[in-house]
Protein backbone atom coordinates (compact mmCIF):
# COMPACT_ATOMS: atom_id res chain seq x y z
CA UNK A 1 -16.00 21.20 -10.11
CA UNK A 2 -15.49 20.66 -13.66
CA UNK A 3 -14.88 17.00 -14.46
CA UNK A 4 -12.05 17.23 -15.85
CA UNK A 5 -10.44 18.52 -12.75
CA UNK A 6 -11.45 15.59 -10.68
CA UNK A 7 -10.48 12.13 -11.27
CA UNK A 8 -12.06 8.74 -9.31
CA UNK A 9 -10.40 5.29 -9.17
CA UNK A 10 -11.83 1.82 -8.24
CA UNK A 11 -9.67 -0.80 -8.56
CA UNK A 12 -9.34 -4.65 -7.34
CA UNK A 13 -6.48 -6.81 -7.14
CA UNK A 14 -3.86 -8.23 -5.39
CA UNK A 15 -2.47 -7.33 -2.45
CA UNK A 16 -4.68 -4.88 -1.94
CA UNK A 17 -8.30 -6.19 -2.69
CA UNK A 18 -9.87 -3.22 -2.91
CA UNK A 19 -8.95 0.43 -3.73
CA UNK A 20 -10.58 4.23 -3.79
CA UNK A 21 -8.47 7.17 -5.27
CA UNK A 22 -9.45 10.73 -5.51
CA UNK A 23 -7.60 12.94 -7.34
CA UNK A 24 -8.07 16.50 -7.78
CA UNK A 25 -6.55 19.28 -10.23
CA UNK A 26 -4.89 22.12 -8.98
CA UNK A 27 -3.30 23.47 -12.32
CA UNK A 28 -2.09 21.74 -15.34
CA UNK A 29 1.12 20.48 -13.59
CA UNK A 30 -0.49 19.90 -9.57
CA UNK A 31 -2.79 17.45 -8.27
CA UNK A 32 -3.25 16.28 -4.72
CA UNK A 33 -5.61 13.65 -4.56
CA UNK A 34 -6.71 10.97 -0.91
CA UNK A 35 -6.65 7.27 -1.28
CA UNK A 36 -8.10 4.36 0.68
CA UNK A 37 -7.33 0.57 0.46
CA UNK A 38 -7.45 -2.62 2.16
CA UNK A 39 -6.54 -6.44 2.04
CA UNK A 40 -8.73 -7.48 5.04
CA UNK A 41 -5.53 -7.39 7.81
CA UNK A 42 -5.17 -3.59 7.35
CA UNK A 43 -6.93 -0.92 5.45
CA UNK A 44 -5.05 2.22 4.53
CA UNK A 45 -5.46 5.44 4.42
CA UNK A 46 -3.39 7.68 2.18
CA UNK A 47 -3.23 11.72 1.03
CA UNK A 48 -0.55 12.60 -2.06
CA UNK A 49 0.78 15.09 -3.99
CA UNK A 50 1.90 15.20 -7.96
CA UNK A 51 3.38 16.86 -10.15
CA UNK A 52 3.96 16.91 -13.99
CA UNK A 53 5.14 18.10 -17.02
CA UNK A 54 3.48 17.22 -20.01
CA UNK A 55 6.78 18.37 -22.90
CA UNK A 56 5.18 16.98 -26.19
CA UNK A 57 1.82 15.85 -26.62
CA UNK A 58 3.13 12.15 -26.46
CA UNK A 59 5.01 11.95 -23.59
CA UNK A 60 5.04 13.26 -20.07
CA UNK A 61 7.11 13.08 -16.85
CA UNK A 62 5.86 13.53 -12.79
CA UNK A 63 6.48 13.01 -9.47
CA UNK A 64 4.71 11.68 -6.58
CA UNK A 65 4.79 12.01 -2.74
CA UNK A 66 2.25 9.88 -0.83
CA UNK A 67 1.74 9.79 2.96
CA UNK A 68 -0.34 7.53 5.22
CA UNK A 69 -1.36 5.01 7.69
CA UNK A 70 -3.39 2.11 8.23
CA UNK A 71 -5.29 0.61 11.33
CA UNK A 72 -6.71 -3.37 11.84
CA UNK A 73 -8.40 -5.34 14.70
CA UNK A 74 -6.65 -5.40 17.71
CA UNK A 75 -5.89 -9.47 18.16
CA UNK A 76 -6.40 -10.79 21.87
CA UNK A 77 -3.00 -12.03 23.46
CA UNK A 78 -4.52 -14.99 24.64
CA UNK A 79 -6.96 -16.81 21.88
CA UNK A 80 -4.78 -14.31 18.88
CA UNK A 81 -8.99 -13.67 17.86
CA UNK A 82 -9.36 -10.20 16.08
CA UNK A 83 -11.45 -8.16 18.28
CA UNK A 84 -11.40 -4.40 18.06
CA UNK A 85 -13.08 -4.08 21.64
CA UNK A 86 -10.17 -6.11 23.14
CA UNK A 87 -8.82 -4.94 26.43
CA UNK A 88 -6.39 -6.27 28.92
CA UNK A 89 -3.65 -4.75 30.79
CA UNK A 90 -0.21 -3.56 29.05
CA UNK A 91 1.26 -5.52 26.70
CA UNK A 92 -1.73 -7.68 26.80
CA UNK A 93 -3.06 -7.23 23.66
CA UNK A 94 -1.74 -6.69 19.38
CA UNK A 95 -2.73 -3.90 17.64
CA UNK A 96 -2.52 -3.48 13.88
CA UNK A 97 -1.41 -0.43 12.48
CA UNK A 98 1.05 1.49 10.17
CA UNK A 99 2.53 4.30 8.80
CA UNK A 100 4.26 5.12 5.06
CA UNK A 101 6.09 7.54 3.11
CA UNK A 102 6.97 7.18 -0.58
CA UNK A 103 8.58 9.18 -3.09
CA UNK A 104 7.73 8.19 -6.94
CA UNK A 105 9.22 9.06 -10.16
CA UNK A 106 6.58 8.53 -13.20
CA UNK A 107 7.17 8.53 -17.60
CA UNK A 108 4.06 8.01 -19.52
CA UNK A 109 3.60 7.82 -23.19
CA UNK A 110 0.50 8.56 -24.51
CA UNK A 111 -1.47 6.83 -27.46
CA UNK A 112 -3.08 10.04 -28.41
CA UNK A 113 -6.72 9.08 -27.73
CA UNK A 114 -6.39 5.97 -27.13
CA UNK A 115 -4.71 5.69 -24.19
CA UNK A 116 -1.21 5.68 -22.05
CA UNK A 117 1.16 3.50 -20.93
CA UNK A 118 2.94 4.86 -17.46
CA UNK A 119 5.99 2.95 -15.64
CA UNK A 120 6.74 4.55 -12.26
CA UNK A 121 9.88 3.81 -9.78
CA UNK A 122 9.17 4.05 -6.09
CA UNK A 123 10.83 4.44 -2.75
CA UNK A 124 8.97 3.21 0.06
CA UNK A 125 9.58 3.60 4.19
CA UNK A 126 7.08 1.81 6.39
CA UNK A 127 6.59 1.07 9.79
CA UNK A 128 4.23 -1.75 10.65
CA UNK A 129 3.07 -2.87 14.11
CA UNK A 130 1.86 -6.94 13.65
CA UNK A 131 2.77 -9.29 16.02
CA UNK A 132 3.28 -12.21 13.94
CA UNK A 133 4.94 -13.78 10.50
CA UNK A 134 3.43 -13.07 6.83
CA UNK A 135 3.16 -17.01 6.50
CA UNK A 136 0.91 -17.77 9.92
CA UNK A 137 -1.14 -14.80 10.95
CA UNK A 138 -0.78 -17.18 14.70
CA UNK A 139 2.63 -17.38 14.86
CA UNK A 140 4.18 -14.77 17.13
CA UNK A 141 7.93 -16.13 15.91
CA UNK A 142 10.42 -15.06 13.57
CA UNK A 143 11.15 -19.14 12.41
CA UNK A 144 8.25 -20.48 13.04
CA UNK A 145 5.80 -22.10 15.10
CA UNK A 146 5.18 -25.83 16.77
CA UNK A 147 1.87 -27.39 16.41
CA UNK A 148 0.94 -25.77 19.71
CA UNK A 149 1.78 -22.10 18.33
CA UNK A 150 5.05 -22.04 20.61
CA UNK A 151 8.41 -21.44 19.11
CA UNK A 152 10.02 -24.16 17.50
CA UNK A 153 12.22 -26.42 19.63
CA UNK A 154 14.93 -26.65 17.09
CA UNK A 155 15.16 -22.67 15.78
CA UNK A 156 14.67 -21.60 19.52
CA UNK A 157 12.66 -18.40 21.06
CA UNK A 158 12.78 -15.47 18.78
CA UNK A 159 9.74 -13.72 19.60
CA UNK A 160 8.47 -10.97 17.68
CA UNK A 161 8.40 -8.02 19.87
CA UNK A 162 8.88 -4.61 17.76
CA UNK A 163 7.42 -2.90 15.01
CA UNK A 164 9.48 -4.06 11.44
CA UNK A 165 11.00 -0.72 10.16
CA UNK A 166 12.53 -0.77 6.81
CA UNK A 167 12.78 0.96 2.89
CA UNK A 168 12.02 -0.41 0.07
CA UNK A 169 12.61 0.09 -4.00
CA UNK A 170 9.42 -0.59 -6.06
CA UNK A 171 9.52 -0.72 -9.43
CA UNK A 172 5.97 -1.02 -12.08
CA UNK A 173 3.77 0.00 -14.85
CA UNK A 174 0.10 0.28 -16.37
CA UNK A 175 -1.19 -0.04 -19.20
CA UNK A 176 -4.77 2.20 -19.60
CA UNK A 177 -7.24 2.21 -22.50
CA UNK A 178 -10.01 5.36 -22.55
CA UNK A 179 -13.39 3.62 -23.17
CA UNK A 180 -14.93 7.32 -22.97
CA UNK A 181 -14.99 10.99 -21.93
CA UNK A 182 -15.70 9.62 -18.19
CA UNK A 183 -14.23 6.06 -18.17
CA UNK A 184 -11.03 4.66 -18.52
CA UNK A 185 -9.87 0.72 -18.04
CA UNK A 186 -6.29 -0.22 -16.82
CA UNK A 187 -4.08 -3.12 -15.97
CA UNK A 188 -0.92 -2.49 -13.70
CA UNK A 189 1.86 -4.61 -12.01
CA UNK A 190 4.39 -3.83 -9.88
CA UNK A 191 7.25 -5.89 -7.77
CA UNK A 192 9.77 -4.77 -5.00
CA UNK A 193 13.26 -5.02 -6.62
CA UNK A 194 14.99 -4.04 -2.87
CA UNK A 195 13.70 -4.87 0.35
CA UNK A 196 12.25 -7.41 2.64
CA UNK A 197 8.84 -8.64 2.34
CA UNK A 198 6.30 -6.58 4.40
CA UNK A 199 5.00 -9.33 7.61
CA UNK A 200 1.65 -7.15 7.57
């Protein structure tokens, strides 16, 4: 295909440590493009659609719909070691896995040749299957854990026993700069302005 109707990203940072985008043109205003990324717990896989609408040469409008899923090691019940070939009987044993939707808005102005600067607003749904807290990747409790990875005697047993289900509002922006025909640098940042933190 021509390359201007394909795009590639590779991108590091944080959450996600790593990140592969491919993005391919359909017409001036559609692209649908497949993404992958990962932050060691969970690596995700993504497909998405766009549109846009370009209405002066310095500005332009879009919207995005992504849709995905992610997989990680299956952690034994017993020792909580990652270990994709665990087995045991029902119950026994924590997968890692999830599944997303997300809707995004996007403005860009562009800098002529030099580059574009993009904010986007986002909503999010996810539904994550892991066992345990985003502060101990041990701790199968909502409040916390004892030294011995029980619940804590003084916030009592609240186990962690269902997938965490919830929406979200993102909000962020980039800022890119074309080095050439085929490469472009960017910086981006984004925050959740609605929602509870993600445990995976």
């Amino acid at each position: 295909l021509p390359n201007d109707l394909v795009g590639l990203d590779f991108s590091l940072g944080w959450p996600y440590l790593f990140e592969f985008r491919l993005g391919i043109g359909i017409t001036d205003w559609l692209e649908t493009g497949i993404g992958l990324r990962t932050f060691g717990t969970l690596t995700e896989f993504e497909g998405r659609v766009k549109v846009g609408h370009r209405p002066v040469r310095q500005v332009s409008v879009g919207a995005q719909a992504r849709i995905g899923g992610g997989l990680g090691p299956t952690r034994d019940h017993v020792t909580g070691i990652d270990d994709p070939a665990v087995g045991g009987g029902p119950g026994d044993d924590h997968p890692t896995n999830s599944f997303f939707f997300s809707l995004e808005g996007l403005f860009s102005l562009h800098f002529l040749n030099a580059g574009n600067f993009t904010l986007w607003a986002g909503l999010d749904y996810h539904s994550d299957r892991w066992d345990y807290t985003q502060y101990d990747r041990n701790c199968r409790y909502y409040n916390g854990c004892d030294s011995m990875g029980g619940p804590d005697p003084i916030m009592g047993n609240n186990r962690i026993d269902e997938r965490q289900k919830m929406a979200r509002f993102r909000l962020g922006g980039s800022l890119e700069f074309i080095m050439s025909s085929s490469w472009n640098m960017w910086a981006s940042f984004e925050g959740i302005l609605a929602g509870r933190p993600r445990r995976i």
